[in-house]
Protein backbone atom coordinates (compact mmCIF):
# COMPACT_ATOMS: atom_id res chain seq x y z
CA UNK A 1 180.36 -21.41 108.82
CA UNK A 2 183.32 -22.28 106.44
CA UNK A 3 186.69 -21.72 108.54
CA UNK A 4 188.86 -21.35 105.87
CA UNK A 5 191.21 -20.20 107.55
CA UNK A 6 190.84 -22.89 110.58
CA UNK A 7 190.76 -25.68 107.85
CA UNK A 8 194.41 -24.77 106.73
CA UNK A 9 195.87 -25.01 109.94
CA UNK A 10 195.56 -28.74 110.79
CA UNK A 11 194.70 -32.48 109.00
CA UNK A 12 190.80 -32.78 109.43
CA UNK A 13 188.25 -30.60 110.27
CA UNK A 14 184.74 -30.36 110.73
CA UNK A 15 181.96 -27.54 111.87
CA UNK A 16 179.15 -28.96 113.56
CA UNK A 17 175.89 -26.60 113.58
CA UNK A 18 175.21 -28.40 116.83
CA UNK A 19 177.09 -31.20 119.51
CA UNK A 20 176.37 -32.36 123.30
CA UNK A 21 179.88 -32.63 123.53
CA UNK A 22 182.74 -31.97 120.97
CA UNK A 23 184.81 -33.57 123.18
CA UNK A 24 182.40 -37.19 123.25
CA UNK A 25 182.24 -36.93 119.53
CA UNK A 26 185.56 -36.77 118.56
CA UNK A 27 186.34 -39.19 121.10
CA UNK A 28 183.81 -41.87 119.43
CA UNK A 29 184.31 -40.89 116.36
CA UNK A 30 188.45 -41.07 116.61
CA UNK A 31 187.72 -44.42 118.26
CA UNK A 32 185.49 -46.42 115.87
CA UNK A 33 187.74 -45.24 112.62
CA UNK A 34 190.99 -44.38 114.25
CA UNK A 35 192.49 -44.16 110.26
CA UNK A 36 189.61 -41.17 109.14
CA UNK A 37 190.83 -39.40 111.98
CA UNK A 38 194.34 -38.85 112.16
CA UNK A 39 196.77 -37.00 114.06
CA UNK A 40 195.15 -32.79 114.56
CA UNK A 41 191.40 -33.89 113.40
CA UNK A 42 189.29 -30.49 114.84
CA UNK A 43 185.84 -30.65 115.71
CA UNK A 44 184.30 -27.52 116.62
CA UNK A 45 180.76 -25.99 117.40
CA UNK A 46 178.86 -23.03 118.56
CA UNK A 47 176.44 -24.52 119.45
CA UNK A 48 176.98 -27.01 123.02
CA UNK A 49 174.25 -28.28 124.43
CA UNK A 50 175.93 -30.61 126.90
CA UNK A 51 179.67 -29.30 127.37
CA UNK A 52 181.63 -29.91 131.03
CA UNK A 53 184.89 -28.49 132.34
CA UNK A 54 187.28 -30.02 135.11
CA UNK A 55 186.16 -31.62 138.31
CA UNK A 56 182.88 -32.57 136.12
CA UNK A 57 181.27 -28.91 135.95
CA UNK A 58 178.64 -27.90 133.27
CA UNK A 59 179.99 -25.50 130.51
CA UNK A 60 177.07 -23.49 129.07
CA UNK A 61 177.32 -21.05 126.67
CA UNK A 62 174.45 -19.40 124.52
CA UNK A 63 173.91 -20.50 120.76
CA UNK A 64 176.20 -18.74 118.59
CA UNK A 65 178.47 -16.64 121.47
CA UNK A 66 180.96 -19.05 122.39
CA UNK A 67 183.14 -21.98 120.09
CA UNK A 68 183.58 -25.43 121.73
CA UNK A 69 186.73 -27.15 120.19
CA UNK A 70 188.19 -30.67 120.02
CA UNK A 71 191.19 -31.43 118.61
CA UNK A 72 192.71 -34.83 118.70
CA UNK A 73 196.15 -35.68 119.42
CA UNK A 74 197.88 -39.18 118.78
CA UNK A 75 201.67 -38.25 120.03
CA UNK A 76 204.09 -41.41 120.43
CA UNK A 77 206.10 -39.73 123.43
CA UNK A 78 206.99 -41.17 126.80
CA UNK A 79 203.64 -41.69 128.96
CA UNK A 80 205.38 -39.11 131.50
CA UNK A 81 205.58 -36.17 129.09
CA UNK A 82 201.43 -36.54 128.81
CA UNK A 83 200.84 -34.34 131.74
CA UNK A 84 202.08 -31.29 130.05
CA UNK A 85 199.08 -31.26 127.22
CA UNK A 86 196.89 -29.18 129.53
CA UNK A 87 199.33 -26.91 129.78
CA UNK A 88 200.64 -26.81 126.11
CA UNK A 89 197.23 -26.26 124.88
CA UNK A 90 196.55 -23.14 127.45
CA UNK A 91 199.85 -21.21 126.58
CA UNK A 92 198.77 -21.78 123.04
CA UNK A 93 195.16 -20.14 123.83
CA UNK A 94 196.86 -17.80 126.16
CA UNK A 95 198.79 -16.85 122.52
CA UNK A 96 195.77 -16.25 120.03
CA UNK A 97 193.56 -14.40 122.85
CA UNK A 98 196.83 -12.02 123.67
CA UNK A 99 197.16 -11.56 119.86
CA UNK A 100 193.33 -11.14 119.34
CA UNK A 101 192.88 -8.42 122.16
CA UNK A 102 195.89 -6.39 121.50
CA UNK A 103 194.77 -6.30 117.74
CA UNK A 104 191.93 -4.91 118.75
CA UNK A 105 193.67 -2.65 121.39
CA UNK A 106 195.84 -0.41 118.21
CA UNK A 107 195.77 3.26 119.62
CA UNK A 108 193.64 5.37 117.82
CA UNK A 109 194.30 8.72 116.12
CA UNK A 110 194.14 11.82 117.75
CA UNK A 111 193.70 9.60 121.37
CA UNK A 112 196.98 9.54 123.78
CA UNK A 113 198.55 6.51 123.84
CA UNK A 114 198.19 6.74 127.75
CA UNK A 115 194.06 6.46 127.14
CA UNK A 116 194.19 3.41 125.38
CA UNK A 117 192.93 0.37 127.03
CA UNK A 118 195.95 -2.19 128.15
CA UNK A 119 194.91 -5.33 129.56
CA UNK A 120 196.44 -8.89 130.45
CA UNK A 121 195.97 -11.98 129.22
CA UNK A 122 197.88 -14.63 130.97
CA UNK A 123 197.49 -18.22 131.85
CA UNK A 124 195.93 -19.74 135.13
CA UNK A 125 197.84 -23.19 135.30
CA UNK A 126 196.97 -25.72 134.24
CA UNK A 127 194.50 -24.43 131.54
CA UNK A 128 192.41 -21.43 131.93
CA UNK A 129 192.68 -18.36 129.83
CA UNK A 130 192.42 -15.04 131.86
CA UNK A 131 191.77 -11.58 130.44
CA UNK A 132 192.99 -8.83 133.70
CA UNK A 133 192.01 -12.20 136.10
CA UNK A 134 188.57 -13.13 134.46
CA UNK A 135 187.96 -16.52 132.63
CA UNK A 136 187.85 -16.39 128.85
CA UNK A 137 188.39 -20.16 128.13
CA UNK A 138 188.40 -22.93 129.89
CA UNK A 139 190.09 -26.69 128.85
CA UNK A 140 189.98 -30.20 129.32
CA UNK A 141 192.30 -32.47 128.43
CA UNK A 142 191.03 -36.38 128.08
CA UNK A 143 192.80 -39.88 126.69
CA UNK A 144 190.84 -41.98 124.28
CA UNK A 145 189.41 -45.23 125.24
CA UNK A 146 192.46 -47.24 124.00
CA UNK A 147 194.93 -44.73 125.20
CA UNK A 148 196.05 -44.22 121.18
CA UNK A 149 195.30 -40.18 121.51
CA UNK A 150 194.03 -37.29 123.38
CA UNK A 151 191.62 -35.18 122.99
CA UNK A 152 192.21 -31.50 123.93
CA UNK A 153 188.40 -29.94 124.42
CA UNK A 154 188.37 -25.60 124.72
CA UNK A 155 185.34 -23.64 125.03
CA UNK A 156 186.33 -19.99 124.27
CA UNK A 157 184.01 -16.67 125.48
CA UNK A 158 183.30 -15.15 122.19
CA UNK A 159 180.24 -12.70 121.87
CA UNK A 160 178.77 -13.05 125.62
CA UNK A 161 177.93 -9.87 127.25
CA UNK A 162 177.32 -9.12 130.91
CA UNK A 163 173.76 -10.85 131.03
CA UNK A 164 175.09 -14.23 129.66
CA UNK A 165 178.56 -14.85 131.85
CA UNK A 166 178.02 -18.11 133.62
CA UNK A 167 180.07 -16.78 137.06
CA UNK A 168 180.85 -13.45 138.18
CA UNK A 169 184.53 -14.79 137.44
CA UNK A 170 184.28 -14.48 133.67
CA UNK A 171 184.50 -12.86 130.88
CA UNK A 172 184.10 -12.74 126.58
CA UNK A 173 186.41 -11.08 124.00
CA UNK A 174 183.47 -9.05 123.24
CA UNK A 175 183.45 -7.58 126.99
CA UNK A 176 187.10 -6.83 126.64
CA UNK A 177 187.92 -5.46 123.09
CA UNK A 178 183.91 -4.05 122.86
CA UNK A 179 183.73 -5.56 119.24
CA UNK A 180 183.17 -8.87 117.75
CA UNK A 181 185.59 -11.22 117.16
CA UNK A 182 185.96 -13.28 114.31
CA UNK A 183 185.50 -17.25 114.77
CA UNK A 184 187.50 -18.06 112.48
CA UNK A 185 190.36 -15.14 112.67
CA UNK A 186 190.73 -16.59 116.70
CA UNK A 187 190.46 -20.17 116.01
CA UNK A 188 192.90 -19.94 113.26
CA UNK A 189 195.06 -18.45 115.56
CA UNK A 190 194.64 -20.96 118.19
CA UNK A 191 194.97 -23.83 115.82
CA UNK A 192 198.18 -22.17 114.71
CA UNK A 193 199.84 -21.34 117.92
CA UNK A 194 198.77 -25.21 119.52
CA UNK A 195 199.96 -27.09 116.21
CA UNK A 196 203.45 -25.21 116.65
CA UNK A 197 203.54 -25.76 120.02
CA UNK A 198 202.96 -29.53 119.92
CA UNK A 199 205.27 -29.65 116.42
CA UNK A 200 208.31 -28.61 118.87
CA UNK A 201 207.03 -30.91 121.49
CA UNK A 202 207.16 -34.30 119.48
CA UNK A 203 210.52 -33.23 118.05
CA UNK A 204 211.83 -33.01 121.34
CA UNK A 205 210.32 -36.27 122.16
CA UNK A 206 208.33 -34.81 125.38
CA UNK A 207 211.22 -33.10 126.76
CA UNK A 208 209.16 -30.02 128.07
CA UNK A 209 212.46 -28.07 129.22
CA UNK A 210 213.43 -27.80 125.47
CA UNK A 211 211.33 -24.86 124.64
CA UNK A 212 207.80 -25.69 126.38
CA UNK A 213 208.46 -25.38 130.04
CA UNK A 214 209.72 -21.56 129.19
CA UNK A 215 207.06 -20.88 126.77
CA UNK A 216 204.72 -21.61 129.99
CA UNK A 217 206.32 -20.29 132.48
CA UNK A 218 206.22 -17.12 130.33
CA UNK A 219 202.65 -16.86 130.23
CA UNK A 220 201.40 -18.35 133.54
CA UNK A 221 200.38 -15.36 135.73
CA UNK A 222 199.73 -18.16 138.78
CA UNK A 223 203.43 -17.60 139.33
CA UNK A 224 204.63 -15.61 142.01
CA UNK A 225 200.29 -15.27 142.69
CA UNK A 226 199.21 -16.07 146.70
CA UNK A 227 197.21 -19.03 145.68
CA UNK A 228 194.69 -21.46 147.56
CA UNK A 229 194.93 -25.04 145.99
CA UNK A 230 191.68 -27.60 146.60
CA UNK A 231 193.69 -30.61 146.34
CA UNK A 232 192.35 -34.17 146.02
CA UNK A 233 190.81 -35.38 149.26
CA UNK A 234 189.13 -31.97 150.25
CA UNK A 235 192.26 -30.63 152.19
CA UNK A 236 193.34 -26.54 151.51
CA UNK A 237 197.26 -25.65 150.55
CA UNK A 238 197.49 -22.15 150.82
CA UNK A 239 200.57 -20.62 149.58
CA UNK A 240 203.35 -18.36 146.88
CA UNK A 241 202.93 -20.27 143.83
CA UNK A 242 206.94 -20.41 143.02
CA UNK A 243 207.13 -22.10 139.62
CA UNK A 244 206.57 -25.20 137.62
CA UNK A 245 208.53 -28.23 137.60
CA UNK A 246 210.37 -31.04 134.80
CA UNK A 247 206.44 -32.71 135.19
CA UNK A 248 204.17 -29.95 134.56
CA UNK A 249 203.53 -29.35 138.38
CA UNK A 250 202.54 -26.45 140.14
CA UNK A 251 205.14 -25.43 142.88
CA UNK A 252 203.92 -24.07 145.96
CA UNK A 253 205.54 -22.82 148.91
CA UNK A 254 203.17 -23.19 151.95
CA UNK A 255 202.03 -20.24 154.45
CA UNK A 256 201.77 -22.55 157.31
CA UNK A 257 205.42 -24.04 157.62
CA UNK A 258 207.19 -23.28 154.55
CA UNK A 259 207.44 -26.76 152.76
CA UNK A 260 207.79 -26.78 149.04
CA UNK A 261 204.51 -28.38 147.41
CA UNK A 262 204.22 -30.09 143.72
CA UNK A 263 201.05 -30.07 142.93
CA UNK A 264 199.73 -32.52 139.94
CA UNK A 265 196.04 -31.55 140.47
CA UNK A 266 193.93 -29.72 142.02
CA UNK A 267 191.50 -26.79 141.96
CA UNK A 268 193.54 -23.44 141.76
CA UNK A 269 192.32 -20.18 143.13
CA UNK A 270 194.61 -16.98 142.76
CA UNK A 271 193.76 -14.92 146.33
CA UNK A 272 193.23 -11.23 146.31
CA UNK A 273 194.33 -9.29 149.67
């Protein structure tokens, strides 16, 4: 595959017919020759044989219906401002799949406007994509070795149809729109949308409540969801997620006595009643 249009957006990148892990080969690769891989070096694939999500879960896609993508990072910003990364690089996915399904979603002549298909695309803090509450992409967010970068790993739900979605909980951009995407239209528009995003970031030097905090808070349908958080240590927070602080973390009013919650991490379910 060629990417033009990928290739223009950012300072290196390279298509891999096959990877274990984008993620562990940018990471070594960024690591042994830290000057041939600079600041937004992309690796991408479509082709994952060994890919993994938060908590250490296996993400498996089929050959040729999903993208893996790395991109590295090397921001010199206050350690404290590192925790919003997850976060930036989900609102900019939640961007290029809102743009990618509502191109797809133009009304069509001679049908009512009413008949044509609306759906939502919203984040799921910190960093999953959701298309009407199904998973589209996933992310995971890891510091190099010597702490000089970060690499920002997505796989995106491309082509997959029913018989290849890895949970019940997911979906593809295929399954939504009923055509198929473009690589290289969506990751261009991902590229774009995370390079801006990040641009704004650095000039602010980290300060998320210049324009990033509102640019998630926008898109984050977690907020104002009934939520059940996992949190570290096996214990259960059930709750009104209520909004996201100066940090990055998830606020969450409890059910059982009302307390106010921050939550750093954890595993985030949004409950249905």
């Amino acid at each position: 595959m060629e990417f033009s249009l990928s290739r223009a957006e950012v300072t290196r990148f390279e298509y891999r017919s096959e990877a274990a892990s984008t993620n562990d080969v940018l990471k070594e690769l960024a690591t042994a020759d830290a000057a041939a891989w600079p600041d937004l070096s992309v690796i991408v694939t479509d082709n994952q044989t060994q890919g993994r999500g938060r908590l250490g879960r296996v993400w498996l896609a089929p050959t040729g219906k999903a993208l893996a993508i790395s991109v590295l990072v090397r921001p010199q910003l206050p350690p404290a401002s590192l925790g919003w990364f997850p976060l930036l690089a989900g609102a900019a996915m939640t961007r290029a799949v809102r743009k990618t399904v509502e191109a797809s979603m133009q009304p069509v002549k001679d049908v009512k406007e009413a008949e044509t298909p609306r759906h939502d695309t919203t984040l799921k803090w910190p960093n999953d994509v959701l298309i009407d509450g199904y998973k589209v992409c996933g992310i995971l967010c890891e510091l190099l070795p010597d702490g000089e970068g970060i690499i920002i790993g997505a796989g995106l739900n491309l082509s997959l149809d029913e018989h290849d979605l890895p949970t019940l909980t997911s979906t593809s951009l295929l399954l939504v729109t009923r055509t198929a995407p473009d690589p290289d239209q969506v990751l261009a528009a991902y590229l774009h949308e995370l390079v801006t995003l990040y641009d704004a970031f650095v000039q602010a030097n980290g300060d998320a409540q210049h324009d990033l905090h509102a640019a998630v808070t926008q898109l984050c349908g977690t907020l104002g969801s009934v939520v059940r958080v996992e949190l570290p240590g096996g214990t259960d927070l059930v709750g009104t997620a209520t909004g996201i602080d100066s940090e990055g973390r998830l606020q969450v009013v409890s059910q059982a006595d009302g307390e106010q919650w921050s939550v750093a991490a954890g595993d985030v379910t949004h409950l249905r009643y």
